[in-house]
Structure formats: structure tokens, C-alpha cells
C-alpha atoms as a PDB file:
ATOM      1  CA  UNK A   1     -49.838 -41.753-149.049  1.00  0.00           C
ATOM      2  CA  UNK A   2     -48.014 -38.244-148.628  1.00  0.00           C
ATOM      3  CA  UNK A   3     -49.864 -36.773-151.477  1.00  0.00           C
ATOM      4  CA  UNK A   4     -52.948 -38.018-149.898  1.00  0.00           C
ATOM      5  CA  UNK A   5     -52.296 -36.745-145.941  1.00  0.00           C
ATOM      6  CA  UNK A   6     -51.536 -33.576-147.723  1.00  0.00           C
ATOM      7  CA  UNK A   7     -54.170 -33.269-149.892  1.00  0.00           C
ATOM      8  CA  UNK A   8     -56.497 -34.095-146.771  1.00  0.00           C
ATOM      9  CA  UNK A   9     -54.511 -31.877-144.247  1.00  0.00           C
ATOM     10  CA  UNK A  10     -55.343 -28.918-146.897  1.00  0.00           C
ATOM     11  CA  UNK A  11     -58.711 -29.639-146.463  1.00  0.00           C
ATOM     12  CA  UNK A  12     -58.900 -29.402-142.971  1.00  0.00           C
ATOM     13  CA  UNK A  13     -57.004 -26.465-142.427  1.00  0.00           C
ATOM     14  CA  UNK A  14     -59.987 -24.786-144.990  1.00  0.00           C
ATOM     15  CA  UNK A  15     -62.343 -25.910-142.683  1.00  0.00           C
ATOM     16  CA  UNK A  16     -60.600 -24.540-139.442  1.00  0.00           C
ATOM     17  CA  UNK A  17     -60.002 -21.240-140.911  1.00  0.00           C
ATOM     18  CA  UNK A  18     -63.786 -21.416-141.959  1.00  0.00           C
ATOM     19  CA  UNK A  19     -64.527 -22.696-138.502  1.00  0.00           C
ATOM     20  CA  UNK A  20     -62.654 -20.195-136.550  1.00  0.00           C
ATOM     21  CA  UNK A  21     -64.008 -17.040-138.732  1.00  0.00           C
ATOM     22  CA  UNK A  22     -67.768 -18.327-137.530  1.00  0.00           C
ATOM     23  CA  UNK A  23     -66.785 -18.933-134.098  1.00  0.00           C
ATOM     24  CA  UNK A  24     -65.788 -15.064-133.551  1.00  0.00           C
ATOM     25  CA  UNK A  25     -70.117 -14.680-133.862  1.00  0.00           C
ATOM     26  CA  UNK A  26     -70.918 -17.813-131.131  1.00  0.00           C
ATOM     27  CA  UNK A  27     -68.577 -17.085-128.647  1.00  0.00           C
ATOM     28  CA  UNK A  28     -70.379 -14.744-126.631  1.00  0.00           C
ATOM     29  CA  UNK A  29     -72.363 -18.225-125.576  1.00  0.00           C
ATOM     30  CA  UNK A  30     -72.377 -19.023-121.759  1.00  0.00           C
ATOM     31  CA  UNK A  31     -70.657 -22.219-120.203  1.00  0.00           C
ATOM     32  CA  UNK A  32     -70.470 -23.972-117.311  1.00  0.00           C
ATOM     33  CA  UNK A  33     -68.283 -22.289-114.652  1.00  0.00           C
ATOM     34  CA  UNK A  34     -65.855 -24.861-113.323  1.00  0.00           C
ATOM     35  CA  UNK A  35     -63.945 -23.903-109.899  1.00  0.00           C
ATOM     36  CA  UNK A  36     -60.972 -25.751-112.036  1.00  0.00           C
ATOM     37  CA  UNK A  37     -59.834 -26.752-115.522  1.00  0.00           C
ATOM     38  CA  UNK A  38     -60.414 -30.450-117.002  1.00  0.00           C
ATOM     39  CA  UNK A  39     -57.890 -32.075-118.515  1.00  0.00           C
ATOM     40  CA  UNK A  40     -60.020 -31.917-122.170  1.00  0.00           C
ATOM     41  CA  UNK A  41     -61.988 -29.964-123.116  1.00  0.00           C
ATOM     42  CA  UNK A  42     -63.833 -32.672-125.581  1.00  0.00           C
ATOM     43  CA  UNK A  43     -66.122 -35.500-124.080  1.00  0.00           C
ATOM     44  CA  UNK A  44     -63.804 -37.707-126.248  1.00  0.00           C
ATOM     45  CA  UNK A  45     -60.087 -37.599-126.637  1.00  0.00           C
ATOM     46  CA  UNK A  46     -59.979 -38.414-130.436  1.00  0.00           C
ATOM     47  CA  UNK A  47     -62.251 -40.971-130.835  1.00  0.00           C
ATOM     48  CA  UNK A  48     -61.936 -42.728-126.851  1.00  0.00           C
ATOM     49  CA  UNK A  49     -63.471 -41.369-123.802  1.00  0.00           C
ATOM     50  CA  UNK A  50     -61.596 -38.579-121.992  1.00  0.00           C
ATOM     51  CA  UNK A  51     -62.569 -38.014-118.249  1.00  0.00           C
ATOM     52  CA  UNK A  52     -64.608 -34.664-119.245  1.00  0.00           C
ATOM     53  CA  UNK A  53     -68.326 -35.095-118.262  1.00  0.00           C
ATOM     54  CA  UNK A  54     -71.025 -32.679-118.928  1.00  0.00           C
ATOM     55  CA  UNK A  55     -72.440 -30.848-116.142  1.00  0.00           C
ATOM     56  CA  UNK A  56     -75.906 -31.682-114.190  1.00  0.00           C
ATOM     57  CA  UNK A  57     -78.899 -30.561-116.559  1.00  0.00           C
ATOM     58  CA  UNK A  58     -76.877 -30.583-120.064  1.00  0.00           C
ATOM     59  CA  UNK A  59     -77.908 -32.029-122.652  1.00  0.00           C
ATOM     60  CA  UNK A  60     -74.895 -32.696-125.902  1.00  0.00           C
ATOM     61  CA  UNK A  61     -76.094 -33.575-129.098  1.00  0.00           C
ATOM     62  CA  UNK A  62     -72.837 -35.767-130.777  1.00  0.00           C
ATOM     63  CA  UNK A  63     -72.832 -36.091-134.660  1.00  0.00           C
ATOM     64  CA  UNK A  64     -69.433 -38.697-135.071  1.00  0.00           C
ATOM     65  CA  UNK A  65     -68.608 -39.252-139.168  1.00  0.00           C
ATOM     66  CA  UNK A  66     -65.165 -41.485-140.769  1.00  0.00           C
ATOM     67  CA  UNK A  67     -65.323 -41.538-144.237  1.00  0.00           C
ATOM     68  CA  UNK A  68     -63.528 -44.174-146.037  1.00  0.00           C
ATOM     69  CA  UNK A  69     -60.381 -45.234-146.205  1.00  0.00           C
ATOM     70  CA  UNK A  70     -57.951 -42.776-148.117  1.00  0.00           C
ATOM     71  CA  UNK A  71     -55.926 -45.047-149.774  1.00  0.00           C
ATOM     72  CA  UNK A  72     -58.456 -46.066-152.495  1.00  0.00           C
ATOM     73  CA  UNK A  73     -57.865 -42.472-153.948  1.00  0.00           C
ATOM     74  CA  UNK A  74     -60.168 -41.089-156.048  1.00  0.00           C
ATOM     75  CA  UNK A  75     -61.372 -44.163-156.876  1.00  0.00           C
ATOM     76  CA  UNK A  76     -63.937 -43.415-153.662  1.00  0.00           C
ATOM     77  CA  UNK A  77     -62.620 -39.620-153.684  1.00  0.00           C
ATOM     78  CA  UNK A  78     -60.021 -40.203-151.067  1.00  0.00           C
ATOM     79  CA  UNK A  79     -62.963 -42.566-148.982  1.00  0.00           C
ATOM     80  CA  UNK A  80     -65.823 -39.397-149.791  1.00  0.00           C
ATOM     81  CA  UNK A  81     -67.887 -42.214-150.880  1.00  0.00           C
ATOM     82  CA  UNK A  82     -67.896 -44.765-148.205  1.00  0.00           C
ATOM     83  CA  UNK A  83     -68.722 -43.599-144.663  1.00  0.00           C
ATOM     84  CA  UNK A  84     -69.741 -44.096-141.628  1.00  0.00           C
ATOM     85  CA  UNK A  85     -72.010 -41.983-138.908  1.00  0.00           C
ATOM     86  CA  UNK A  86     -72.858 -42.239-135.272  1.00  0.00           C
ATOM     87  CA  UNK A  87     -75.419 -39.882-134.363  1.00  0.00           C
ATOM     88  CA  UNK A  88     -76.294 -39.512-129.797  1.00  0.00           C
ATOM     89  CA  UNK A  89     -77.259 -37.903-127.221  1.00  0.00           C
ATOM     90  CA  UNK A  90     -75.798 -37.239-123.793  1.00  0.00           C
ATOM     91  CA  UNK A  91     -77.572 -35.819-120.423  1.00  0.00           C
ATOM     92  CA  UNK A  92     -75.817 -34.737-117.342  1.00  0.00           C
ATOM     93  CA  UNK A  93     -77.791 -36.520-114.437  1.00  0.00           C
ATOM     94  CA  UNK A  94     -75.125 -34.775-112.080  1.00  0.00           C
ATOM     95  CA  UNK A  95     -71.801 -32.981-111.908  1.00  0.00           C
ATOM     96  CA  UNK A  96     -70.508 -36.007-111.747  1.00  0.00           C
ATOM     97  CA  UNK A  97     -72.374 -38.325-113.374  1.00  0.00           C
ATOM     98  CA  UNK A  98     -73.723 -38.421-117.510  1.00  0.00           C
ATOM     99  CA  UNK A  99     -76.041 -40.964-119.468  1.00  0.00           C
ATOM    100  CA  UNK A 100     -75.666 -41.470-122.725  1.00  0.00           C
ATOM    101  CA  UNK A 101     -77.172 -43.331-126.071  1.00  0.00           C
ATOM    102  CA  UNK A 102     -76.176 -43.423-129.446  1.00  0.00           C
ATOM    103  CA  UNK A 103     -76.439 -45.426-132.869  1.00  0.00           C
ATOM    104  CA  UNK A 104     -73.557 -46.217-135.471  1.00  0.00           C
ATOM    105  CA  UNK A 105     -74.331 -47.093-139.231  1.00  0.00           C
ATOM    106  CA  UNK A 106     -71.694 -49.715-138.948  1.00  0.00           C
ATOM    107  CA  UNK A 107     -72.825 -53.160-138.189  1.00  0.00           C
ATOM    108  CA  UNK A 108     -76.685 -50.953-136.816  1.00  0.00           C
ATOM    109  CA  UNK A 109     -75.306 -50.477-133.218  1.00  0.00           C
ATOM    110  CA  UNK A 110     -76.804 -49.123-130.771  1.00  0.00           C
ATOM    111  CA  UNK A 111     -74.941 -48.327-127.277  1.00  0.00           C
ATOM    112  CA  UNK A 112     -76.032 -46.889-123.953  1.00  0.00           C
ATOM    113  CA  UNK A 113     -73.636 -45.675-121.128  1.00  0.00           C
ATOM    114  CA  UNK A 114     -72.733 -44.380-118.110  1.00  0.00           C
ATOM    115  CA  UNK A 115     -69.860 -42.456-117.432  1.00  0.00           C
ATOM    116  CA  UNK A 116     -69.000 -41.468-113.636  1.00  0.00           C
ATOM    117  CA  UNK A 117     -66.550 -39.370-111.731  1.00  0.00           C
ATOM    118  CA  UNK A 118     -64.429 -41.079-108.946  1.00  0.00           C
ATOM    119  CA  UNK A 119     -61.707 -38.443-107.987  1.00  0.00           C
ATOM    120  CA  UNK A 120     -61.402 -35.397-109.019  1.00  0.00           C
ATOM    121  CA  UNK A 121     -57.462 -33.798-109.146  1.00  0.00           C
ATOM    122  CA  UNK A 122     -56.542 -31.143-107.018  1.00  0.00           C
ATOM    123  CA  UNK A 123     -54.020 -29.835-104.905  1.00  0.00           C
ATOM    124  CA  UNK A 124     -53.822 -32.877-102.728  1.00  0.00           C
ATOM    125  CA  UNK A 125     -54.838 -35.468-105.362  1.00  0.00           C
ATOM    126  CA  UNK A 126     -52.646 -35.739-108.708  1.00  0.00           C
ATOM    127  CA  UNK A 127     -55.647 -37.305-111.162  1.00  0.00           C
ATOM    128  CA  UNK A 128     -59.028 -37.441-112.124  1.00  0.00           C
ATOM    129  CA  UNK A 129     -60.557 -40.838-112.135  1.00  0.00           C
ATOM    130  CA  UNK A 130     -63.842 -41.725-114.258  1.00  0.00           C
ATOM    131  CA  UNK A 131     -65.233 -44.448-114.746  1.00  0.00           C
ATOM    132  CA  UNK A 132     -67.346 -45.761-118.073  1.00  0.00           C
ATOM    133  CA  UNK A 133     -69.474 -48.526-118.475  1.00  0.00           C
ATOM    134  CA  UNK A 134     -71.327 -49.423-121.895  1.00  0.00           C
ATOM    135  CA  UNK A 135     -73.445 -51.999-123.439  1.00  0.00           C
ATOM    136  CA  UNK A 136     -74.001 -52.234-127.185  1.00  0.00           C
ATOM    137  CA  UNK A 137     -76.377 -53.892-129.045  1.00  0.00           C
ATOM    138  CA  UNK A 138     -75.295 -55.091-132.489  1.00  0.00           C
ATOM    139  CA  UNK A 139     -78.839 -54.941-134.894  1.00  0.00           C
ATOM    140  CA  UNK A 140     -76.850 -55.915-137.781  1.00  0.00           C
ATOM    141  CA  UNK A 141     -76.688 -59.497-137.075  1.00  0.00           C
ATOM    142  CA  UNK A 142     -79.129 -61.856-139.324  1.00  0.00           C
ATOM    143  CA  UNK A 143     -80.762 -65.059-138.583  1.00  0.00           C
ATOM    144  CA  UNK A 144     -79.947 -66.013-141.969  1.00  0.00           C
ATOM    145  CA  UNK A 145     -76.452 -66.261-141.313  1.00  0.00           C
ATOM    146  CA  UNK A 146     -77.021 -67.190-137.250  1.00  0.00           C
ATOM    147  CA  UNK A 147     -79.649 -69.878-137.408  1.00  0.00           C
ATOM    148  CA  UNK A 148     -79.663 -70.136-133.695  1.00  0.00           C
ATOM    149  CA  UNK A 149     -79.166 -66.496-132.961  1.00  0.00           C
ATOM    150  CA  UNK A 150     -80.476 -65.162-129.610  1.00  0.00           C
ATOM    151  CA  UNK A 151     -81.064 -61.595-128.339  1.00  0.00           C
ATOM    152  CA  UNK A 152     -78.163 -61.909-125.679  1.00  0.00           C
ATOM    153  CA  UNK A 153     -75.939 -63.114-128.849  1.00  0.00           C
ATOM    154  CA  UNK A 154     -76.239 -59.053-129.542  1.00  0.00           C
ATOM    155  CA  UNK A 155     -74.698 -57.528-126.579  1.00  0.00           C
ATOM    156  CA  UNK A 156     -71.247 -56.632-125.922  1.00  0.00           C
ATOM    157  CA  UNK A 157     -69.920 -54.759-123.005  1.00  0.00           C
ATOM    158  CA  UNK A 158     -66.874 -52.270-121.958  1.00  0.00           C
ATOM    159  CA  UNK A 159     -65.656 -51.179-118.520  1.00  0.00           C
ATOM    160  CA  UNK A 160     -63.197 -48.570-118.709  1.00  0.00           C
ATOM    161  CA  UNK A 161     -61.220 -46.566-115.883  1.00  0.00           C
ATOM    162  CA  UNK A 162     -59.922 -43.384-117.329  1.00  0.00           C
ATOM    163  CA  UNK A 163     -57.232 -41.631-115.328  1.00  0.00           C
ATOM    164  CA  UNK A 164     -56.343 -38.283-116.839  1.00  0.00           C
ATOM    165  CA  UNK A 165     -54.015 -35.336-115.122  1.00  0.00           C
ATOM    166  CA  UNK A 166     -53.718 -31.773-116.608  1.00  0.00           C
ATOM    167  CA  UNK A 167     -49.674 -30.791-115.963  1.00  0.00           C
ATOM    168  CA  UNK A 168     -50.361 -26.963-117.355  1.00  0.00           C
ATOM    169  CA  UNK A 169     -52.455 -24.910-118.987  1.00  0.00           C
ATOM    170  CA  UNK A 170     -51.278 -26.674-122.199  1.00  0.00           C
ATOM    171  CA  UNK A 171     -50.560 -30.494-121.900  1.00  0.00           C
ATOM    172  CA  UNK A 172     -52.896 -33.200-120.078  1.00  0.00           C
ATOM    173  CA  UNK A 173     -52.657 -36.736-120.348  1.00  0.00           C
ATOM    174  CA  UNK A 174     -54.627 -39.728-119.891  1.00  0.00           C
ATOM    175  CA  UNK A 175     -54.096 -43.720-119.485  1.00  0.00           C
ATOM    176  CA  UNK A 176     -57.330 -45.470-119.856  1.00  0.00           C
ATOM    177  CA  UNK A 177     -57.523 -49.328-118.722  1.00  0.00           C
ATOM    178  CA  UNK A 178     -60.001 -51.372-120.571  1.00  0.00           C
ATOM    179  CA  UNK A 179     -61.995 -54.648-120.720  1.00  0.00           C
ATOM    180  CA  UNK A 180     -64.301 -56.033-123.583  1.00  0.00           C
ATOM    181  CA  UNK A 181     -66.680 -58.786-123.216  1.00  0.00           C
ATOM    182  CA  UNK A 182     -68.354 -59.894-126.143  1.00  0.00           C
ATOM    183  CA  UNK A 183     -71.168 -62.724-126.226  1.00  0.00           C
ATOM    184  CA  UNK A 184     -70.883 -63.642-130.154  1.00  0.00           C
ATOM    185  CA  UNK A 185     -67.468 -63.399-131.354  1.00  0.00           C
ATOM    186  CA  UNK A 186     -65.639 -65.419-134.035  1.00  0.00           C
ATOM    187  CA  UNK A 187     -62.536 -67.123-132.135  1.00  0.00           C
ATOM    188  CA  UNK A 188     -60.760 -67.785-134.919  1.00  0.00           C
ATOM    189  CA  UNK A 189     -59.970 -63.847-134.984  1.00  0.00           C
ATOM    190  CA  UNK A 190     -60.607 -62.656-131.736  1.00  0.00           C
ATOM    191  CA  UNK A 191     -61.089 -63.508-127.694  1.00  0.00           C
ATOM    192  CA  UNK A 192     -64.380 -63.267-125.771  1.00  0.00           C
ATOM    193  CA  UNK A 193     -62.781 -61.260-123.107  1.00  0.00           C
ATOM    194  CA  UNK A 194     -60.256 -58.789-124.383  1.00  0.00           C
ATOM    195  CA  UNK A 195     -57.998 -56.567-122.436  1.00  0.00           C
ATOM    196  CA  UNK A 196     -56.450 -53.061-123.574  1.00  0.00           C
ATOM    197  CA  UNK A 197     -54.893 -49.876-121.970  1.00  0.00           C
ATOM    198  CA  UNK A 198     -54.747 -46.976-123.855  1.00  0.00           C
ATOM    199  CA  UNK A 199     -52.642 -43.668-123.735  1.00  0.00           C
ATOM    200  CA  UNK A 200     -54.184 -40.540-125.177  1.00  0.00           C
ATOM    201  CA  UNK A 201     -53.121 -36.718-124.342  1.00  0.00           C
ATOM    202  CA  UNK A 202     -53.488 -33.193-125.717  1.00  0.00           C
ATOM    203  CA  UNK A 203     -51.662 -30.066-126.082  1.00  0.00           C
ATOM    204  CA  UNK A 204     -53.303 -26.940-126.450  1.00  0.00           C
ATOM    205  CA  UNK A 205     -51.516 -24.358-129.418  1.00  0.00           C
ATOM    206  CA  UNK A 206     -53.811 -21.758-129.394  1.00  0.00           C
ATOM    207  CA  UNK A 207     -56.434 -20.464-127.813  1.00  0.00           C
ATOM    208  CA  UNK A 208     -58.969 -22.350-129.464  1.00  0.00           C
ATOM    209  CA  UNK A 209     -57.149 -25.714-130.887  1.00  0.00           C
ATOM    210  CA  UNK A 210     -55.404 -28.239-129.592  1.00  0.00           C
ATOM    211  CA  UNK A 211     -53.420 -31.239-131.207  1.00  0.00           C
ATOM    212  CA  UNK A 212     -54.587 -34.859-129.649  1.00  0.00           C
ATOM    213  CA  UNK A 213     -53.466 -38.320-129.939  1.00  0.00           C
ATOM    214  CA  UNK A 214     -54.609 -41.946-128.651  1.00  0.00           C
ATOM    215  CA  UNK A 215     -53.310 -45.020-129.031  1.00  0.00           C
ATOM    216  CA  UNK A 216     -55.059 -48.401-127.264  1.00  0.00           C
ATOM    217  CA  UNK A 217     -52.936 -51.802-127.149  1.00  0.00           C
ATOM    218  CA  UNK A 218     -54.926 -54.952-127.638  1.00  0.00           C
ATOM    219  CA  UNK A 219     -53.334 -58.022-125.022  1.00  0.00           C
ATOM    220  CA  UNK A 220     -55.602 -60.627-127.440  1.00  0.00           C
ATOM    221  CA  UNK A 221     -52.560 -62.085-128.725  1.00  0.00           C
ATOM    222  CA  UNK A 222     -54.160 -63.812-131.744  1.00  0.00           C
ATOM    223  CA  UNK A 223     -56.813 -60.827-132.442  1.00  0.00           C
ATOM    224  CA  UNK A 224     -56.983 -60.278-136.780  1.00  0.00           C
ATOM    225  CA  UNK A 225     -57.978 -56.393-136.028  1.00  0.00           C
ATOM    226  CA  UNK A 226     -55.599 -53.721-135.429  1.00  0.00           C
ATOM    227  CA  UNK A 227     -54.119 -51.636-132.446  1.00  0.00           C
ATOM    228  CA  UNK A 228     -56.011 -48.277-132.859  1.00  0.00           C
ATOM    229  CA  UNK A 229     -54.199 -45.178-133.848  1.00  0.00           C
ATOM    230  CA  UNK A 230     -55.898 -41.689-134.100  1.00  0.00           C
ATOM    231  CA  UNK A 231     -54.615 -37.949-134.282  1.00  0.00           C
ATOM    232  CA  UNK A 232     -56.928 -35.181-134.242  1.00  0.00           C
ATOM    233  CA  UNK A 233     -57.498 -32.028-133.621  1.00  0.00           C
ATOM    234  CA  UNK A 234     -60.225 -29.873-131.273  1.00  0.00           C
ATOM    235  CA  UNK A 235     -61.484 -26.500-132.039  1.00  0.00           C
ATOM    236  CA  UNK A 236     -63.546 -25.160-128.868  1.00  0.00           C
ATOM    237  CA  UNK A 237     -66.123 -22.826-128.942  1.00  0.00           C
ATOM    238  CA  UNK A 238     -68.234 -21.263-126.544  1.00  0.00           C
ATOM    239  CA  UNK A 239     -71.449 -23.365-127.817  1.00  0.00           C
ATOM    240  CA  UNK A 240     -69.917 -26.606-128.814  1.00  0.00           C
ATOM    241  CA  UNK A 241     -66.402 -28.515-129.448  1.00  0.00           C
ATOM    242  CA  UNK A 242     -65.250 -29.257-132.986  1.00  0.00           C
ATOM    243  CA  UNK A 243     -62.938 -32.282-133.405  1.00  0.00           C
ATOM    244  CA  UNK A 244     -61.187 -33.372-136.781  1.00  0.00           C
ATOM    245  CA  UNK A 245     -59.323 -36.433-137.156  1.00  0.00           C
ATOM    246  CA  UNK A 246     -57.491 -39.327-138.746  1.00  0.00           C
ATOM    247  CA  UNK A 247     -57.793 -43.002-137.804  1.00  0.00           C
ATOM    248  CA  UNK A 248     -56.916 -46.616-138.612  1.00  0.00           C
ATOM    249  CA  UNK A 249     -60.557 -47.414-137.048  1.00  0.00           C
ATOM    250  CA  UNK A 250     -63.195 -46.166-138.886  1.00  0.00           C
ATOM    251  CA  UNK A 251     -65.886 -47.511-136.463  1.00  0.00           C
ATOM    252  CA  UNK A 252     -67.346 -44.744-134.301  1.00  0.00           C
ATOM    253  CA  UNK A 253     -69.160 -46.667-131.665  1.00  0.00           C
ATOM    254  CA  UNK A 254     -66.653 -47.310-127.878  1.00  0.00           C
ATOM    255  CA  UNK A 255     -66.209 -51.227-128.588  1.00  0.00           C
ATOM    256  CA  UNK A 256     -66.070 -51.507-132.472  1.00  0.00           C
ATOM    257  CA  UNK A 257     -63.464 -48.708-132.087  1.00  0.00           C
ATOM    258  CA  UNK A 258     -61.339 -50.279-129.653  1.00  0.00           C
ATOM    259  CA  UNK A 259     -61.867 -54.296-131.273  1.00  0.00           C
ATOM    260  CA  UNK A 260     -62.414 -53.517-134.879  1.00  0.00           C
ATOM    261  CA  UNK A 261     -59.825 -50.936-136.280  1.00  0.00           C
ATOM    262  CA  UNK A 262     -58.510 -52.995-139.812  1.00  0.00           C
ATOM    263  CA  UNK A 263     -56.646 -49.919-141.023  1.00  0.00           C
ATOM    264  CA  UNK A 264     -52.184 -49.798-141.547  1.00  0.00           C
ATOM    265  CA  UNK A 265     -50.835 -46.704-141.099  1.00  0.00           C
ATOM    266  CA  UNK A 266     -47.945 -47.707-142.821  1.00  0.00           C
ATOM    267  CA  UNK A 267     -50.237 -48.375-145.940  1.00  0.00           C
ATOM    268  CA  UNK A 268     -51.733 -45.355-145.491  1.00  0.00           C
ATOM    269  CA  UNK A 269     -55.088 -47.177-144.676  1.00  0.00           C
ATOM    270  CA  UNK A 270     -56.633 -44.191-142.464  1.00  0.00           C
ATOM    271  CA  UNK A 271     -59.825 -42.712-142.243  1.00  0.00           C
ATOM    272  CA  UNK A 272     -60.564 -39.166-141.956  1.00  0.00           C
ATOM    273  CA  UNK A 273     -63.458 -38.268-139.575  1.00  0.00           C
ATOM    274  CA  UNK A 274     -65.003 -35.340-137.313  1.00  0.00           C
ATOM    275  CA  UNK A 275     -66.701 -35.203-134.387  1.00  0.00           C
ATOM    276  CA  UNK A 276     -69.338 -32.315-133.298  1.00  0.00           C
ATOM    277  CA  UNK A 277     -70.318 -31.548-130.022  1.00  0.00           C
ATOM    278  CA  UNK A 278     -73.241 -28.964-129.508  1.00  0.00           C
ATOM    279  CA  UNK A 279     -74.244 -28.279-125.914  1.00  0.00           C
ATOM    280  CA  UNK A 280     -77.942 -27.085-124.654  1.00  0.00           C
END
């Protein structure tokens, strides 16, 4: 497992060296001005929603990818050969309120949402508040396999309240209540109705890069899937935000990431994954 988070860690600093030469050329790119700082900079925190929304009238393009699973070696080239993608879209309705829609390769879902400010922190007020609301539609499922299958049988849905503060110019964290309903679910492994909180947070090191983390406990007590686990790492830019990452959830969509993560870290089951934010 060391030889393999090194060999991968390699890797990725290539690419951020790579990254941050090209980024000296896109810089000079326009953003939003913002009367304050967010607590992330990213739309996501690793792979979870952070309480960043896009402003009124942008449009994000998101490109998500996990390979495999890196303990298979070079068997599947460290999990090179066995990955999975989540390509969306995201549109800024308001200041304070975003749309979005997206579709995973894993299990062919697709999943709108709505993500919403509350509060915002200031002076007076310690936090920002967001809420997100998403329902996913899982294409995958057969009637071959689900004689008796109906379209409602598909859906799944996730309320989340994200509560974020930013304590400096470097460190911001978040704790992110959740709730999972899913209408076809196997209960020999899992609940209908599943309840998690999460804690994810960031600390800037440079600049341009920051070091995040997330964690999300499960309360199904009898759930087969794993507590998810991710560490990552964003590289801002002035035209987009550049996130690399490891995992023990190689889903990319919000539910299947929170439910479905199979991965040990102590086995050195992880995933290695980016996500790519370009702005219009």
C-alpha cells in the first residue's frame, strides 16, 4: 500500500507542477467579485457538497473521474483500467441559489439538484448555511432482474444542510447533516431511510492549493457499505478549480457517494480521482 500511495502521490505532484506552470497563462481570467471570502473555494469539498454556490448567470461545466481501486496493482495499472466518470452542468439562477444535472457511469445515474443559501456568515452571524436537495434516477436497473420494477423503484433522494465557517484566511470547516431515502433498496445490506453527518474542512498552503478532507458517518447500523473517507487537494485558477483526490468511494454521484463507498483504507482499497471545474 505505501509503495502504491507513493507511486500515486508522484504522479500527482507531476500533474500540479504541470498544472501550476499553465495556470501562470489563464490567470489573467475575471471572477466574480465577492464583498467576502467563502469558506471553499470548490463547489465540492472533496467529493461532498461545500456551501460555495456559483453566482447568478454562471454556468460550471464539472468533469468528476475515480479510477479503480489501487490495490489490484498493475494488474489494472494501479485501477488505470477500471473507472468511473460523472460528467454535469451547473447554472446560477441567483446569488444564492444554483441548479444542477449530471450523469455517473456507475449504475447510469442521473441526478438533478438544487442547492440554496440560508445564512450567509458575517460579522454578526458565525456560519454559512446551504441547503441541498437532490433526486437521482438510477437507469441501470433491469427488468430482467426486477420483474415488477416501476419507474418510482428508480428514484432516490438526499436533503442535506451544510454549515461551513471560514476561521482565517487559511482554515474553514464544514459539518454537513444528511438524510437518504431510497425507494428500492436491498434490506439485507442497507435501510430505506439512512442518516449521516459529515465533517469536511480545508486549509489553504499556498496561494493556489489547498489540502481537504471529508469524512461522513453512516447511523444505518447494519449498512454492508463503508463510512466514506476522502483527501484531496484543490488547485484554483482564475478560470476554473482543479481538485485531485483519494477515496474509499469510487462513486461520483451525491447518494452513491455517501451509501455506496466499499473501499478499506486499511487495505489500501482507495481510489484515485479528480474533479474539474471550468466556469463561463
Amino acid at each position: 500500500m505505501t509503495k502504491t500511495l507513493l507511486f500515486l502521490s508522484v504522479l500527482a505532484s507531476g500533474f500540479v507542477s504541470a498544472q501550476e506552470d499553465l495556470l501562470k497563462d489563464i490567470d489573467t481570467l475575471k471572477t466574480t467579485s465577492e464583498t467576502s471570502q467563502p469558506a471553499f473555494k470548490a463547489l465540492q469539498i472533496v467529493t461532498g457538497q461545500s456551501t460555495k454556490l456559483s453566482a447568478k448567470n454562471e454556468w460550471y461545466i464539472v468533469v468528476a473521474h475515480r479510477f479503480g481501486d489501487i490495490s489490484t496493482g498493475f494488474k489494472n495499472f494501479f485501477g488505470l483500467d477500471d473507472a468511473s466518470t460523472k460528467l454535469g452542468v451547473i447554472y446560477g439562477v441567483s446569488d444564492n441559489v444554483s441548479v444542477s444535472l449530471s450523469r455517473e457511469t456507475n449504475m447510469k445515474t442521473f441526478e438533478g439538484a438544487v442547492k440554496y443559501k440560508l445564512a450567509k456568515q458575517t460579522e454578526s452571524f458565525p456560519a454559512d448555511i446551504v441547503g441541498y436537495n437532490v433526486m437521482a434516477l438510477n437507469t441501470d436497473l433491469d427488468k430482467d432482474n426486477y420483474p415488477h420494477l416501476r419507474f418510482s423503484d428508480r428514484l432516490s433522494y438526499l436533503t442535506q444542510a451544510l454549515i461551513s465557517r471560514r476561521f482565517n484566511v487559511k482554515f474553514s470547516l464544514q459539518l454537513s447533516p444528511s438524510y437518504v431515502h431510497k425507494n428500492l433498496y436491498d434490506p439485507a445490506i442497507e435501510d430505506k431511510n439512512q442518516f449521516l453527518t459529515g465533517l469536511g474542512g480545508r486549509y489553504k498552503i499556498s496561494k493556489r492549493i489547498s489540502i481537504n478532507a471529508e469524512y461522513f458517518v453512516n447511523f444505518d447500523s447494519h449498512s454492508f457499505y463503508k463510512n466514506p473517507l476522502s483527501l484531496g487537494m484543490d488547485i484554483e485558477t482564475g478560470g476554473h478549480v482543479f481538485q485531485l483526490l483519494f477515496t474509499n468511494s469510487q462513486i461520483n454521484s451525491d447518494i452513491g457517494y455517501l451509501t455506496n463507498a466499499v473501499g478499506k483504507w486499511e487495505k489500501g482499497q482507495i481510489f484515485f480521482g479528480f474533479n474539474l471545474y471550468r466556469v463561463f
